[in-house]
Protein backbone atom coordinates (compact mmCIF):
# COMPACT_ATOMS: atom_id res chain seq x y z
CA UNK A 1 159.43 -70.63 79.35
CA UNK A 2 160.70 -71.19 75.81
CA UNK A 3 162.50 -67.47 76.11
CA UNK A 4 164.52 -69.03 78.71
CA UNK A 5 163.30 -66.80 81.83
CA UNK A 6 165.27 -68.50 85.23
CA UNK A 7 162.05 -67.08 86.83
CA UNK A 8 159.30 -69.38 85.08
CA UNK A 9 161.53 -72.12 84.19
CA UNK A 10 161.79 -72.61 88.42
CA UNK A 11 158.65 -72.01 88.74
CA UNK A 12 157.79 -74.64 86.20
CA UNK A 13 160.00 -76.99 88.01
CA UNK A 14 158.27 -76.55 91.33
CA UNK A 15 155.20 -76.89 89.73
CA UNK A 16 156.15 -80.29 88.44
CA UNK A 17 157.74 -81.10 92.00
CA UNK A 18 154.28 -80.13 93.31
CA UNK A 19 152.35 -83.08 90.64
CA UNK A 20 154.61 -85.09 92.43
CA UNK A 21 153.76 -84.40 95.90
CA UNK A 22 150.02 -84.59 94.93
CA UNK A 23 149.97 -88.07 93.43
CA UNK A 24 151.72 -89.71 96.51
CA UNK A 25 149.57 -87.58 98.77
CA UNK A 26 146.78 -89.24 97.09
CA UNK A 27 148.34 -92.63 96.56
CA UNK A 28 149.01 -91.91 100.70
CA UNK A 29 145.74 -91.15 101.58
CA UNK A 30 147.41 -87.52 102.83
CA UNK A 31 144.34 -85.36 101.91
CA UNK A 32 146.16 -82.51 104.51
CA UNK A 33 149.33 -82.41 102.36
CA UNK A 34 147.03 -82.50 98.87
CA UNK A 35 145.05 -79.45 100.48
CA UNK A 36 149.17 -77.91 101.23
CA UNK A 37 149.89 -78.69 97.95
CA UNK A 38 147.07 -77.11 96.44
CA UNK A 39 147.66 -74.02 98.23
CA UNK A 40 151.37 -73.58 97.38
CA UNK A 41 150.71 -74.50 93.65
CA UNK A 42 148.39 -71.10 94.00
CA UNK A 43 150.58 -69.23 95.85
CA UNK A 44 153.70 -70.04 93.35
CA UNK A 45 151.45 -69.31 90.30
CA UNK A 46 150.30 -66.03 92.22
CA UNK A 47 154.06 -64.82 92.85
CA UNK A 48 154.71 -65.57 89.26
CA UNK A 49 151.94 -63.71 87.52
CA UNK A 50 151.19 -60.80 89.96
CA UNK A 51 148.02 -59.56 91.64
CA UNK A 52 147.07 -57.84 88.96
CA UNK A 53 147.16 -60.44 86.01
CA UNK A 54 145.31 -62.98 88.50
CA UNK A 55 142.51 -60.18 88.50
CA UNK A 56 140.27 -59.12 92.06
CA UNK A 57 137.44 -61.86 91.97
CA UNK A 58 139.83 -64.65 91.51
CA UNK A 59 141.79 -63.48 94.78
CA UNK A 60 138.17 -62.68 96.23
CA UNK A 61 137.39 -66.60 95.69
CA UNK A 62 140.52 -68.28 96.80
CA UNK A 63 140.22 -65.89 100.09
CA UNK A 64 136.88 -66.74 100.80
CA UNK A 65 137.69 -70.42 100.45
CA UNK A 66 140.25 -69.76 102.58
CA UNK A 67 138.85 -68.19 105.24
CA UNK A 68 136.65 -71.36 105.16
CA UNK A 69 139.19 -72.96 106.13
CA UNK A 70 139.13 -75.12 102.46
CA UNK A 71 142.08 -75.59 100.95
CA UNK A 72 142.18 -74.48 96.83
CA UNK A 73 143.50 -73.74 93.98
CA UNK A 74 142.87 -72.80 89.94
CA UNK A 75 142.10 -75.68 87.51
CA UNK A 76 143.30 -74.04 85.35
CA UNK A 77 143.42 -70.56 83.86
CA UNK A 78 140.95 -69.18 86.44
CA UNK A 79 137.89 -67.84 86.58
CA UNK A 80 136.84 -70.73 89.10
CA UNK A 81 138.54 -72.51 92.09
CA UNK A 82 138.91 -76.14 93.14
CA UNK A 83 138.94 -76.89 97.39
């Protein structure tokens, strides 16, 4: 971010725009969008970083809550998921 990469600077931005969403989804009652939200904040953070920097077991989690049906996401650097 502070080298000035376009890449993470929009993905910062979308990342904020996703805050956004969550808070009136909650204010809203819109637990479906939250869950959306959640997903696409892992999905952006996943195109950003790569496969290989979000390491096996962290995928293995997110798809197993997925295939749950649960929507998720990291709390924050990984190593655990929130659905």
């Amino acid at each position: 971010y502070n080298a000035g990469d376009e890449e993470v600077i929009q993905a910062m931005r979308e990342f904020a725009g996703k805050v956004d969403g969550a808070k009136a989804a909650l204010i809203e009652r819109d637990y479906a969008k939250l869950g959306e939200l959640m997903n696409s904040n892992f999905d952006l953070r996943r195109e950003l970083y790569g496969d290989p920097v979000i390491g096996k077991e962290n995928l293995e989690m997110i798809d197993i809550a997925r295939n749950a049906g649960a929507y998720c996401k990291f709390p924050g650097s990984g190593g655990c998921i929130v659905g």
